[in-house]
Protein backbone atom coordinates (compact mmCIF):
# COMPACT_ATOMS: atom_id res chain seq x y z
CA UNK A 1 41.72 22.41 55.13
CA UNK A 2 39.05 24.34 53.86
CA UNK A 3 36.34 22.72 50.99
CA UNK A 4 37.61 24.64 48.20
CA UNK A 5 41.05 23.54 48.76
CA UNK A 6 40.07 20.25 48.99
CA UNK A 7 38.39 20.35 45.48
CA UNK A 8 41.14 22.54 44.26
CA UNK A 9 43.28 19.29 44.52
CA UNK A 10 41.35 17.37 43.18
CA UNK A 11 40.79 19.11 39.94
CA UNK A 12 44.10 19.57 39.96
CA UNK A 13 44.47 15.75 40.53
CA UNK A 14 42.21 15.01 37.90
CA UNK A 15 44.41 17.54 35.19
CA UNK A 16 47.16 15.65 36.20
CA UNK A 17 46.34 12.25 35.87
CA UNK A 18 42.72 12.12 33.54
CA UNK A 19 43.51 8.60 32.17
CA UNK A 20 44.05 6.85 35.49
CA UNK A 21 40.81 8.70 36.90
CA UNK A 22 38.62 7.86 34.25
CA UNK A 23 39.84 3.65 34.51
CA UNK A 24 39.23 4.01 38.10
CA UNK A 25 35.78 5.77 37.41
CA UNK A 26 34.66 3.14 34.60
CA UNK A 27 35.62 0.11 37.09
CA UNK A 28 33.81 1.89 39.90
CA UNK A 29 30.50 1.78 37.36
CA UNK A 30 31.40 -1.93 36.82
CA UNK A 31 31.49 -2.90 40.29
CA UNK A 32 28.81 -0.89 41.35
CA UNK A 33 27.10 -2.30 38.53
CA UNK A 34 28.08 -6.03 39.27
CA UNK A 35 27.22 -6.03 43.62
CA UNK A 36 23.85 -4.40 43.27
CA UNK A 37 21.66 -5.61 46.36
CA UNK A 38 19.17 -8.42 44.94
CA UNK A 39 20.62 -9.00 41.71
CA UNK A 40 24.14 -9.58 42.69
CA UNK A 41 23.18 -13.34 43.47
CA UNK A 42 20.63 -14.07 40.11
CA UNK A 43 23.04 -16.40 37.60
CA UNK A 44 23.58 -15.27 33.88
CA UNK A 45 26.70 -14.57 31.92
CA UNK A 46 29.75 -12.97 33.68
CA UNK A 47 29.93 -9.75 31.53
CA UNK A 48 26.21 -9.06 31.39
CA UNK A 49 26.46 -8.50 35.26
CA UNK A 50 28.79 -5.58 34.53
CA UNK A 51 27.79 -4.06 31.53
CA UNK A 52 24.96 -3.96 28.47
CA UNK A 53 27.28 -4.32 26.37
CA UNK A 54 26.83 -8.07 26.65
CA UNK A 55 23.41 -7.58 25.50
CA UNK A 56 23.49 -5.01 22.48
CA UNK A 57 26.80 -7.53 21.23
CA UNK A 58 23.63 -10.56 21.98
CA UNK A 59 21.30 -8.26 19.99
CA UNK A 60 23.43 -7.16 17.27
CA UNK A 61 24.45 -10.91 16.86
CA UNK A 62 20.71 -11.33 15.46
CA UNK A 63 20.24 -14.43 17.86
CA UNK A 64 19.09 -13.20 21.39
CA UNK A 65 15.85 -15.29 21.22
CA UNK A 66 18.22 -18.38 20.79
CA UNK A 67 20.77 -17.11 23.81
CA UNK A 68 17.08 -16.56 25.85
CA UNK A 69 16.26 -20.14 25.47
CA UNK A 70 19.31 -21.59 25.68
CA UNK A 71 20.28 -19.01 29.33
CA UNK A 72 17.54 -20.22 30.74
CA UNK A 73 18.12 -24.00 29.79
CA UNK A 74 21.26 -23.42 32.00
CA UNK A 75 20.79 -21.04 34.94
CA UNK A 76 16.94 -21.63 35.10
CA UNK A 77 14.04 -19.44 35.97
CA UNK A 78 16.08 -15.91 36.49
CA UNK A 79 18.83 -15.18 34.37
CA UNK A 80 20.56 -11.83 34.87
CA UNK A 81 21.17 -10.49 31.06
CA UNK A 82 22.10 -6.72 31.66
CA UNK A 83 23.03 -4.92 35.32
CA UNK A 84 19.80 -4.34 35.79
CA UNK A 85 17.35 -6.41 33.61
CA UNK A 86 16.30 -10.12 34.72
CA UNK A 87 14.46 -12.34 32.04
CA UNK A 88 12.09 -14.71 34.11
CA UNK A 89 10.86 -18.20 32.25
CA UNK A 90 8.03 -18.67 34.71
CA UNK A 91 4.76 -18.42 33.23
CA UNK A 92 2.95 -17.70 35.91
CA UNK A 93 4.06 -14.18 36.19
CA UNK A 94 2.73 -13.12 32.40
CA UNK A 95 -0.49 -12.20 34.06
CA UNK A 96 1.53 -10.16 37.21
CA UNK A 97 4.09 -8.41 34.71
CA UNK A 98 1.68 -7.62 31.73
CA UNK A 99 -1.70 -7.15 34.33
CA UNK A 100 -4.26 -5.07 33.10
CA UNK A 101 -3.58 -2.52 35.77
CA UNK A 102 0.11 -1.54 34.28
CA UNK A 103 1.62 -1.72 37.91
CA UNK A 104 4.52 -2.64 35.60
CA UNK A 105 5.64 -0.02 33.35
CA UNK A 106 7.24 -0.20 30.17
CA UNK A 107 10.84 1.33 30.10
CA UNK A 108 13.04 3.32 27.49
CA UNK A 109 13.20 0.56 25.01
CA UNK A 110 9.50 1.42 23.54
CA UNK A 111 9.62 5.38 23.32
CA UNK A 112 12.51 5.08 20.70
CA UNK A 113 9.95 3.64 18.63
CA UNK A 114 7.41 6.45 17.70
CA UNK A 115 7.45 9.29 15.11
CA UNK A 116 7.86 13.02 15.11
CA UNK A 117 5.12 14.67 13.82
CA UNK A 118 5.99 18.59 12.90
CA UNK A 119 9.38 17.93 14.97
CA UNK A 120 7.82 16.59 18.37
CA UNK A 121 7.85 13.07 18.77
CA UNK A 122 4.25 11.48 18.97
CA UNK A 123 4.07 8.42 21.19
CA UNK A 124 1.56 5.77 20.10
CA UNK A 125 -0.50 3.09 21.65
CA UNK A 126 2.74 0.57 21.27
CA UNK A 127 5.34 2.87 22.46
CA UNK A 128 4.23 4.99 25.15
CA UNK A 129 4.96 4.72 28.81
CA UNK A 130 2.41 6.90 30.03
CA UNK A 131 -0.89 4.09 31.40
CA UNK A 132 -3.05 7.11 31.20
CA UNK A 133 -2.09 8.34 27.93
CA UNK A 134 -2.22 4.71 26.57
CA UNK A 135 -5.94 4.44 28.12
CA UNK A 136 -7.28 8.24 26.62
CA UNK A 137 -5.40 6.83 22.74
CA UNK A 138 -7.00 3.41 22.96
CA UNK A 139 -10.65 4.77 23.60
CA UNK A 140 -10.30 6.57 20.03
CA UNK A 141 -9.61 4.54 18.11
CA UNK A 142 -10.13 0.40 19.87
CA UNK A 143 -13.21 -0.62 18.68
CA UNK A 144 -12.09 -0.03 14.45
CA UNK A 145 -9.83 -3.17 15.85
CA UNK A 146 -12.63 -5.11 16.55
CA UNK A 147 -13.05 -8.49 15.55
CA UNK A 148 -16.51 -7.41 13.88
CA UNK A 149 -15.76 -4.60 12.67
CA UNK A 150 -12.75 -5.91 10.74
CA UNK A 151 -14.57 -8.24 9.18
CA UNK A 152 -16.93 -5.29 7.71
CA UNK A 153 -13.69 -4.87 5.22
CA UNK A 154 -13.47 -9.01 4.43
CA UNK A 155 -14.89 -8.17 0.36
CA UNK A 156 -11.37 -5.97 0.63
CA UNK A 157 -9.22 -8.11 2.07
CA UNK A 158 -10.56 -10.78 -0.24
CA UNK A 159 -9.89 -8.70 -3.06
CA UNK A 160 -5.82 -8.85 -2.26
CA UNK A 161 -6.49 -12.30 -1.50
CA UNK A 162 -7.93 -12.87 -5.13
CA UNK A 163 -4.98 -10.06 -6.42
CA UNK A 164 -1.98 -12.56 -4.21
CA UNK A 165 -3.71 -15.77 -6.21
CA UNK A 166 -3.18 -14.27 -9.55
CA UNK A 167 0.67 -12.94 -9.04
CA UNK A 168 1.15 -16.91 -7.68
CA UNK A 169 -0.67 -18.17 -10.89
CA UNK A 170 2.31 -16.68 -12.72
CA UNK A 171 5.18 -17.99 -10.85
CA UNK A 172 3.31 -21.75 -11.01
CA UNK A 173 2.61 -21.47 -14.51
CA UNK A 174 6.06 -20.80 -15.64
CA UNK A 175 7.86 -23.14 -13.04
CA UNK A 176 9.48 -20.20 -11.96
CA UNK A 177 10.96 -20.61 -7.61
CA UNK A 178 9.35 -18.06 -5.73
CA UNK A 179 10.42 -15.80 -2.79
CA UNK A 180 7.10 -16.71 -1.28
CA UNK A 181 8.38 -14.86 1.77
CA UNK A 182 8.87 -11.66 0.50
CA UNK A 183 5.49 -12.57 -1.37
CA UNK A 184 3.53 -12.88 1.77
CA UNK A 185 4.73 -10.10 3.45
CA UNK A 186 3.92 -7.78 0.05
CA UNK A 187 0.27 -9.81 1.01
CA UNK A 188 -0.02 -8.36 4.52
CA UNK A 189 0.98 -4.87 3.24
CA UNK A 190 -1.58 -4.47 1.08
CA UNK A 191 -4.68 -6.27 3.70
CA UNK A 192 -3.19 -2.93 5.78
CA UNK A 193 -3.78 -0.54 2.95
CA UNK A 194 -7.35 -1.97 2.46
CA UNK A 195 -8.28 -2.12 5.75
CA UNK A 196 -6.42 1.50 6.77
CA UNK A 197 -7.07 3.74 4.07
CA UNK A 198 -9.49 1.61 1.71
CA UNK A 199 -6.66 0.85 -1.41
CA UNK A 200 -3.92 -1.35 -1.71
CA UNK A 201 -0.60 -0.29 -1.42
CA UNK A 202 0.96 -1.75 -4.12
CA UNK A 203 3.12 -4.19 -3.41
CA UNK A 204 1.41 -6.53 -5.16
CA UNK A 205 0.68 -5.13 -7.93
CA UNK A 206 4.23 -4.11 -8.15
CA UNK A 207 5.79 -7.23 -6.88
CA UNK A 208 8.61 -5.09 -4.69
CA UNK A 209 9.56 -3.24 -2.27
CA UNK A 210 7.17 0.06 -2.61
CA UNK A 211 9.12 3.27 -1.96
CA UNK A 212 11.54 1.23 0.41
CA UNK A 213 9.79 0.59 3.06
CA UNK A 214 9.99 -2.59 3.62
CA UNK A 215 13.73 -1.49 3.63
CA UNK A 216 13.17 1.49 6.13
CA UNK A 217 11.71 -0.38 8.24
CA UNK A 218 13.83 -3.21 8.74
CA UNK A 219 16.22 0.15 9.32
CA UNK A 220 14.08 1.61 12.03
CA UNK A 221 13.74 -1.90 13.82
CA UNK A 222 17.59 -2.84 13.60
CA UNK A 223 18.02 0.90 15.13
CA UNK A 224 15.37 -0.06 18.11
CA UNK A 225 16.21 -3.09 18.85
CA UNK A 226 20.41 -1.90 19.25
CA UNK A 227 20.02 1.25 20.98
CA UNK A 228 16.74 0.23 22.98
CA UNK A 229 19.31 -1.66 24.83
CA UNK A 230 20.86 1.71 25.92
CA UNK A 231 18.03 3.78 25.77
CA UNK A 232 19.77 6.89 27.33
CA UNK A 233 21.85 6.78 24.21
CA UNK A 234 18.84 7.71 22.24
CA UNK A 235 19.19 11.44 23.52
CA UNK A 236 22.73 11.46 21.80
CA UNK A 237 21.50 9.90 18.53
CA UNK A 238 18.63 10.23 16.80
CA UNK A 239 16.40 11.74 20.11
CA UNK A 240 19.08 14.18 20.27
CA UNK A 241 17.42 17.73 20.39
CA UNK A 242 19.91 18.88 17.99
CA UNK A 243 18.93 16.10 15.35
CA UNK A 244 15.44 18.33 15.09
CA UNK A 245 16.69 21.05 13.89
CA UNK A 246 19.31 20.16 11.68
CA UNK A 247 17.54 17.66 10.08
CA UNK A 248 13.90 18.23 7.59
CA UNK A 249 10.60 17.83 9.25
CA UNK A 250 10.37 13.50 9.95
CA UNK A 251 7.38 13.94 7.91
CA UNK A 252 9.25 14.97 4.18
CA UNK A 253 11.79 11.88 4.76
CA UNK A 254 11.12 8.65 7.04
CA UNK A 255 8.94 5.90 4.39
CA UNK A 256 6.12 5.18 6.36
CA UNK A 257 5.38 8.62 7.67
CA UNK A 258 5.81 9.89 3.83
CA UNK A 259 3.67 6.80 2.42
CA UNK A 260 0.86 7.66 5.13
CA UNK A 261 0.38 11.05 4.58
CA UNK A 262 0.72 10.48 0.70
CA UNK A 263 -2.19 8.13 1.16
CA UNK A 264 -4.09 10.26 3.38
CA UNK A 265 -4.19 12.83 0.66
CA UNK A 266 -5.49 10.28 -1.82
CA UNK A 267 -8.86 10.90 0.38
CA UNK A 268 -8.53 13.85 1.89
CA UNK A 269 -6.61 17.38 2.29
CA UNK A 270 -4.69 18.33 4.90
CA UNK A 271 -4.36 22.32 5.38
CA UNK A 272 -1.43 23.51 6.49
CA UNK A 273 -2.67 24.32 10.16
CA UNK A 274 -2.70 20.54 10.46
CA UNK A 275 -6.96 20.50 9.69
CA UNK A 276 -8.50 17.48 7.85
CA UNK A 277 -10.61 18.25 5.54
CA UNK A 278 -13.07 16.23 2.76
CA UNK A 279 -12.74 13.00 3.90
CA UNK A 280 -14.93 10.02 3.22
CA UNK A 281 -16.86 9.28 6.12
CA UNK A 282 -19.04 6.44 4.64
CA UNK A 283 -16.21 4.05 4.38
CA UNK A 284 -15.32 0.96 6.42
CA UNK A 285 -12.17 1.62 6.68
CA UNK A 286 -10.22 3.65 9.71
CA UNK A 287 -9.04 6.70 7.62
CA UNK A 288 -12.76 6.82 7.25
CA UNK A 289 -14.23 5.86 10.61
CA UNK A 290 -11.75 8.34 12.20
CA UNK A 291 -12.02 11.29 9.55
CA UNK A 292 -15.95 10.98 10.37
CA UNK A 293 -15.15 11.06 14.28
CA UNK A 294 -13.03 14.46 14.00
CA UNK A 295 -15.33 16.01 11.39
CA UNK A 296 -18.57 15.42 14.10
CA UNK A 297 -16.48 15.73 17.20
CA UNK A 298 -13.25 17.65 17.04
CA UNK A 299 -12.63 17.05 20.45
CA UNK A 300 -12.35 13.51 20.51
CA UNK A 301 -10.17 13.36 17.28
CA UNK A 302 -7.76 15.40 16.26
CA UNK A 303 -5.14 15.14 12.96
CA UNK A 304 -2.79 14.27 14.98
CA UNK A 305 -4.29 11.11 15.95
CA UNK A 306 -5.18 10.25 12.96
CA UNK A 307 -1.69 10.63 11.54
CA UNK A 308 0.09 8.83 14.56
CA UNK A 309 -2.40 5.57 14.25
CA UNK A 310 -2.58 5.08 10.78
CA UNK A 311 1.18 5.14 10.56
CA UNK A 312 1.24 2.76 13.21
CA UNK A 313 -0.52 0.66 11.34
CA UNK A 314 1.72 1.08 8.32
CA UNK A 315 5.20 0.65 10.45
CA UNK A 316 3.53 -2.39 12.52
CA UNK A 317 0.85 -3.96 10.63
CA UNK A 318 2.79 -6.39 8.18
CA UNK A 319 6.08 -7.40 10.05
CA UNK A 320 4.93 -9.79 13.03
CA UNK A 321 1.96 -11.01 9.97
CA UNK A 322 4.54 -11.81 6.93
CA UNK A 323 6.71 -13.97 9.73
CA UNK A 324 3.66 -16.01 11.01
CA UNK A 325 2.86 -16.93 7.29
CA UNK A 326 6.43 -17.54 6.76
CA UNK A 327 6.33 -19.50 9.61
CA UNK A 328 3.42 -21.99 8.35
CA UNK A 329 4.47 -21.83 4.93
CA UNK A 330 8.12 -23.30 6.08
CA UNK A 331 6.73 -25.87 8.72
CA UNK A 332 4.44 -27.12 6.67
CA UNK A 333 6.47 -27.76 4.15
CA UNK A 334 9.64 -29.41 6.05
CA UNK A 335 7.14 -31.62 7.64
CA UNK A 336 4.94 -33.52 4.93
CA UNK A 337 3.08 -35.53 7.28
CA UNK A 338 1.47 -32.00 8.36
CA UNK A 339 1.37 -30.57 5.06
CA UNK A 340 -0.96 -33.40 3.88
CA UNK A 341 -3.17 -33.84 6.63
CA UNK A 342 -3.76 -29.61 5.97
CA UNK A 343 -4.47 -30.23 2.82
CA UNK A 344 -6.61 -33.10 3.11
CA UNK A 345 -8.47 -31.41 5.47
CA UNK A 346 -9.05 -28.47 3.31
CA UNK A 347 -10.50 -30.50 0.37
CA UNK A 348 -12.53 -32.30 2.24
CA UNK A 349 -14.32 -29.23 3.36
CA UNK A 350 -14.38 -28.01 -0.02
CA UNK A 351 -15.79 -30.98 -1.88
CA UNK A 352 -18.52 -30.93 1.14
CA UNK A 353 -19.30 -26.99 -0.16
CA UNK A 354 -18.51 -25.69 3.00
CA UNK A 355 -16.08 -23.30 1.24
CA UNK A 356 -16.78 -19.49 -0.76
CA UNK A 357 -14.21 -18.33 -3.40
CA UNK A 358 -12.16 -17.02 -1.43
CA UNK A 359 -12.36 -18.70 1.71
CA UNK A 360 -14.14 -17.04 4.44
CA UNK A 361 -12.72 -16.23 7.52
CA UNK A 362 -15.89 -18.17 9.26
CA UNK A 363 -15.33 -21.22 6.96
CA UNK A 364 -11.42 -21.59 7.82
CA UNK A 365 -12.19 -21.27 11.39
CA UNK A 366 -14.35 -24.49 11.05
CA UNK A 367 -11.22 -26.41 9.99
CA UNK A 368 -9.86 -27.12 13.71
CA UNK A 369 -6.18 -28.81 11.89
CA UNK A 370 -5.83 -25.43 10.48
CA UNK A 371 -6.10 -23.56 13.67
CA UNK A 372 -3.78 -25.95 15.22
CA UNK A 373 -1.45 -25.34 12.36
CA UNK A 374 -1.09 -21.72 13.29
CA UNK A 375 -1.11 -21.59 16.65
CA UNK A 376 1.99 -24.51 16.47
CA UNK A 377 3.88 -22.17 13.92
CA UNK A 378 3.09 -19.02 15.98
CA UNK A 379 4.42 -20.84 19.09
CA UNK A 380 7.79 -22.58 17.77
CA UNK A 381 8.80 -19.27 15.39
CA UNK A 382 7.02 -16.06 17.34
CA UNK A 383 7.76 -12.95 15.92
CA UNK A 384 8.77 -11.32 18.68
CA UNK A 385 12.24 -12.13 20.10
CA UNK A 386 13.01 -10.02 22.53
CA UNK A 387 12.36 -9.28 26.17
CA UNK A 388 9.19 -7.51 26.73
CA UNK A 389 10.39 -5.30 29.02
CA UNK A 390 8.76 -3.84 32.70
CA UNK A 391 10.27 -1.69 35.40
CA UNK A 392 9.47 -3.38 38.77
CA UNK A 393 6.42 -1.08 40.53
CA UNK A 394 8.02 1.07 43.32
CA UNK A 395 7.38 -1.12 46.27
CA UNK A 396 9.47 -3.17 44.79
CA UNK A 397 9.32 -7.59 43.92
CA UNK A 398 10.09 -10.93 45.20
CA UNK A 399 10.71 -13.43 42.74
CA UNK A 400 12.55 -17.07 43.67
CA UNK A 401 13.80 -15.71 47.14
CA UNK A 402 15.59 -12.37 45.04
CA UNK A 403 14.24 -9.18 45.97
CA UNK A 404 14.23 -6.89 43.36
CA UNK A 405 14.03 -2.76 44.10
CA UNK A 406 11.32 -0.30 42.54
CA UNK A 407 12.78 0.17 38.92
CA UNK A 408 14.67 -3.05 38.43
CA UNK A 409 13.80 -4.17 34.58
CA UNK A 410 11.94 -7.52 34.43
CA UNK A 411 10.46 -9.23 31.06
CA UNK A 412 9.80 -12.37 29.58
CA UNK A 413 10.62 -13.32 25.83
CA UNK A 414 7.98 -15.28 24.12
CA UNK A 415 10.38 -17.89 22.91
CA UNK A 416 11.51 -18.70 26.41
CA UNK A 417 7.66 -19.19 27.39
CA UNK A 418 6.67 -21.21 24.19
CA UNK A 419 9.65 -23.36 24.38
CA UNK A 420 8.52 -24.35 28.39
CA UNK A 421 9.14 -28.23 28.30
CA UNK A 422 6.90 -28.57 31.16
CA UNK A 423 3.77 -26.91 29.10
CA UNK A 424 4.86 -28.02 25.62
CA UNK A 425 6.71 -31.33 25.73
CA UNK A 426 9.94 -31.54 23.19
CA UNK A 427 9.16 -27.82 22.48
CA UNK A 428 11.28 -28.01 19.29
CA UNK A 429 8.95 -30.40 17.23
CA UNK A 430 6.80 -29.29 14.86
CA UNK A 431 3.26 -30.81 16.24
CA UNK A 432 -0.27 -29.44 15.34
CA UNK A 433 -1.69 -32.31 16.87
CA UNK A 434 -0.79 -31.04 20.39
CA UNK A 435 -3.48 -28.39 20.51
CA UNK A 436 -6.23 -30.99 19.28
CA UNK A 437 -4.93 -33.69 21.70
CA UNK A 438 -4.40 -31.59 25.10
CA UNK A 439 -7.46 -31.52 27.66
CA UNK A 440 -9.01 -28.71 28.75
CA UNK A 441 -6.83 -27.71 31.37
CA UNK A 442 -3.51 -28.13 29.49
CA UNK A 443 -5.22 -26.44 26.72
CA UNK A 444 -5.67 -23.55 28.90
CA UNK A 445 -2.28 -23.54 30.78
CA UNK A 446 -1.00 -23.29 26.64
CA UNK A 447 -3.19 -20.77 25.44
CA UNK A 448 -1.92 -18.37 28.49
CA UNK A 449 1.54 -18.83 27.29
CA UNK A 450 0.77 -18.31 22.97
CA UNK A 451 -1.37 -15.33 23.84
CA UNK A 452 1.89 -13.59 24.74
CA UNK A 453 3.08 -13.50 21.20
CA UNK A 454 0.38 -10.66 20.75
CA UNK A 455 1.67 -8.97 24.41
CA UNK A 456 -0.61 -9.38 27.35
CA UNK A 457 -2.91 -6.89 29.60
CA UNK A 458 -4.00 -3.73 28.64
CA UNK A 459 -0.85 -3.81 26.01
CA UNK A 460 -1.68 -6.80 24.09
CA UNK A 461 -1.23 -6.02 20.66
CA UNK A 462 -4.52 -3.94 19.26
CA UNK A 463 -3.83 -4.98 15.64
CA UNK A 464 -4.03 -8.73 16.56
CA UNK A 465 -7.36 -8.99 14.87
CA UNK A 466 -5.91 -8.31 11.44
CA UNK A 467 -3.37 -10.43 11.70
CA UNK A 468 -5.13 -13.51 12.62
CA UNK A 469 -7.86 -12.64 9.73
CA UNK A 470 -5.37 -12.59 7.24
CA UNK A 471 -3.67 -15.98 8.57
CA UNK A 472 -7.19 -17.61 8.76
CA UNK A 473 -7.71 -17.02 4.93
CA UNK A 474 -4.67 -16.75 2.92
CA UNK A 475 -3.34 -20.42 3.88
CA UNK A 476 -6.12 -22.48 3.31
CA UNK A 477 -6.71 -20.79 -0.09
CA UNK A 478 -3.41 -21.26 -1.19
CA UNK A 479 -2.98 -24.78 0.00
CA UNK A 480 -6.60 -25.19 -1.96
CA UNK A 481 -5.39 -23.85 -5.14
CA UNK A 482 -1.18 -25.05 -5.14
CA UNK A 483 0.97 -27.54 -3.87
CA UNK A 484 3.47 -25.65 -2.12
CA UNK A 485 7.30 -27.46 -1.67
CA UNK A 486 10.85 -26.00 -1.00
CA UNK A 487 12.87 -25.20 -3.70
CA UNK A 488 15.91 -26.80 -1.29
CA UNK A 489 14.37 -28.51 1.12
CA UNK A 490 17.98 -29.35 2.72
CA UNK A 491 18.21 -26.31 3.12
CA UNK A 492 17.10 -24.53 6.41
CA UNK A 493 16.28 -20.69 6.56
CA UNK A 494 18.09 -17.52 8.19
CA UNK A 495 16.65 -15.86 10.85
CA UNK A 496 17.64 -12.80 12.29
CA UNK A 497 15.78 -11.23 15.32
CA UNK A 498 16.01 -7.22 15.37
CA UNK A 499 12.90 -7.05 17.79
CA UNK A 500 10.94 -9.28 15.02
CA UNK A 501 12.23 -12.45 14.40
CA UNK A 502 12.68 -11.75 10.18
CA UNK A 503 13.29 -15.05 8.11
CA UNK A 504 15.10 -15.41 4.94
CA UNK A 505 15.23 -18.21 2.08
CA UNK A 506 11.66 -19.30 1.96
CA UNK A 507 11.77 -19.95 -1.58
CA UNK A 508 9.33 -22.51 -2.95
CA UNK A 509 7.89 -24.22 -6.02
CA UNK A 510 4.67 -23.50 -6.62
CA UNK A 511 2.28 -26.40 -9.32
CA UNK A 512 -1.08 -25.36 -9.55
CA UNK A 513 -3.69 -27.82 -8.12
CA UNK A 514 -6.57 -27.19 -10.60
């Protein structure tokens, strides 16, 4: 029988009986799926072996970092979440997974998460999969992240420091409960508009939500997080080609690129051939450090850069900060014992005059309870929930006697590694003292695992800087100036991780101190 026959029939077949073909197609996929070489044997729940369903359903639930920790509790160092994505608890891979080098490659999950810029999408440092590219964009524009450099803008980060004290002096004086969450992160908002474009962005000024975006973005990450799962459905959705063109320019409706560009044009002009023009170039800030690179060196800055980092900033630069301070805020006060050794601390070092108005960020790194106070918040709440993932390098991986092929997805989620009863013992308590107490080689074995909240190797987070800058100085100077309690201190908080690890119901009571 000739080929064409052959196929003849089976069309035909197909015509004839389409629902039976596609059942046996989809439970094909499923066992295909299930029996792949190397992964067949690695534990984890029945139904993520087959499909990834079982993770967006974990995702959507708004609890993966809780199923993360408690999978691995049960199978142990390799769980199987997803056909073909393994979540490993052993720390000693962090260094292999998220080396320097980028043998391992980030996968669909982070593309999803850039902007279009005049209808292309723009990848930026976080979101890229390109090493290369990620090298050539981090050369622009590292060293405005630097720890020194950042602190060239500490008069304007005090100044929303100073701006945060005054909006809490209202709440204390009229006994008024406070959303101090939603407070904090309007807090780390505007330390990104002083340290990104020189000016506040208003949040606390206004005391909301400024044009939404708080709001957008929880959108954007709720979107990521669900359909980074199945990043191929991206190209159907909102990566379809299609989308582009029936849909306005990203640039006239999406929050953050709108509230970028609206503050770019507060200090300069952009032509419509994409040029900057008239920016500041004496400022401290990176509008102004980058406007001055383009304007003397075209070639090693271009609009588009500009654009894509500072909006990166915008999109990235509060989230992960507001649920660290959340974070201390809530531990603190749900464990007294800590709260008053913080503050005792703090007043000692002020009636010793070892304190400015504000606080520096020098002076609170002299406090060492302090310091152990964030890291211990940052390490039982991080903010980021998820699996960082990797694709395995080509030559493929053994890990625990499983051999995993070239392209295999491997990660570890930060709560799985901070939670590590072996590094941190009874990993659910609340204990500053830990990090003051540990010798110098436990010290160091925990410090390897915390740094992954910020991402590790060449990826680590480049906005880290700001973040810990803003958690070194707001805390102490509100614990110097208010006593800070629970409104319902039965009462425990809601949590629901979309990427970031967002917390609900930190309202407090605020009684002024002076």
């Amino acid at each position: 029988m000739a080929a064409s026959d052959i196929l003849n029939q089976a069309l035909h077949f197909v015509r004839q009986y389409p629902v039976p073909v596609v059942l046996v197609l989809i439970v094909l996929n499923l066992l295909w799926n299930k029996f792949q070489p190397g992964l067949v044997s690695i534990p984890g729940p029945t139904a993520a072996a087959y499909t990834k369903l079982w993770r967006v359903y974990s995702v959507w639930r708004g609890h993966a970092h809780l199923d993360a920790v408690n999978l691995h509790k049960k199978y142990g160092n390799l769980v199987r979440i997803a056909p073909n994505h393994v979540s490993v608890a052993d720390p000693k891979w962090i260094p292999i997974f998220y080396g320097i080098k980028e043998e391992y490659t980030k996968t669909g999950f982070y593309p999803i998460q850039c902007i279009s810029w005049k209808k292309n999408p723009e990848m930026n440092l976080f979101s890229t999969q390109d090493p290369e590219y990620h090298r050539i964009e981090k050369r622009k524009v590292g060293h405005a992240y630097s720890l020194p450099n950042l602190l060239q803008s500490e008069a304007a980060i005090d100044s929303c420091t100073n701006l945060f004290m005054q909006r809490l002096n209202e709440f204390a004086s009229q006994g008024q409960p406070i959303d101090l969450g939603a407070w904090l992160q309007y807090y780390a908002f505007d330390v990104v508009g002083e340290v990104t474009f020189a000016s506040k962005l208003g949040f606390l000024e206004q005391g909301s939500d400024v044009d939404g975006m708080m709001k957008a973005i929880e959108g954007m990450l709720t979107y990521a997080s669900l359909c980074g799962q199945v990043p191929e459905m991206h190209q159907l959705l909102l990566g379809n080609p299609m989308f582009t063109k029936v849909m306005p320019a990203m640039e006239t409706w999406n929050q953050v690129l709108v509230f970028t560009l609206k503050a770019i044009n507060g200090r300069a002009s952009i032509k419509r051939d994409g040029e900057l023009i008239n920016a500041d170039s004496e400022g401290r800030d990176m509008l102004s450090r980058w406007a001055y690179v383009k304007s003397s060196d075209p070639d090693k800055m271009s609009t588009r850069d500009i654009v894509v980092h500072l909006s990166t900033n915008v999109f990235a630069g509060s989230d992960t900060t507001a649920i660290a301070l959340r974070a201390m805020i809530y531990f603190l006060c749900r464990n007294p014992r800590c709260m008053q050794k913080l503050v005792a601390d703090i007043d000692a070092a002020d009636r010793a005059g070892k304190l400015s108005n504000p606080i520096s960020y020098k002076e609170a790194t002299d406090i060492p309870y302090l310091n152990a106070v964030l890291k211990e918040s940052m390490r039982v709440h991080p903010s980021v929930g998820l699996l960082m993932e990797r694709h395995v390098p080509p030559q493929g991986v053994e890990i625990d006697g499983h051999f995993l092929k070239g392209g295999t997805i491997v990660g570890i989620n930060p709560w799985v590694t901070n939670h590590n009863t072996k590094i941190f013992p009874n990993p659910e308590e609340f204990r500053p003292e830990r990090w003051l107490e540990a010798s110098e080689q436990q010290l160091k074995a925990m410090d390897s695992l915390w740094e992954l909240n910020f991402g590790g190797g060449a990826r680590k987070c480049i906005g880290r800087n700001i973040s810990w800058i803003e958690m070194q100085k707001v805390i102490p100077e509100m614990l110097r100036q208010y006593t800070i309690e629970l409104t319902d201190p039965k009462k425990e908080w809601h949590v629901v991780n979309h990427w970031f690890t967002q917390q609900e119901g930190v309202i407090c009571n605020l009684r002024s101190r002076k």
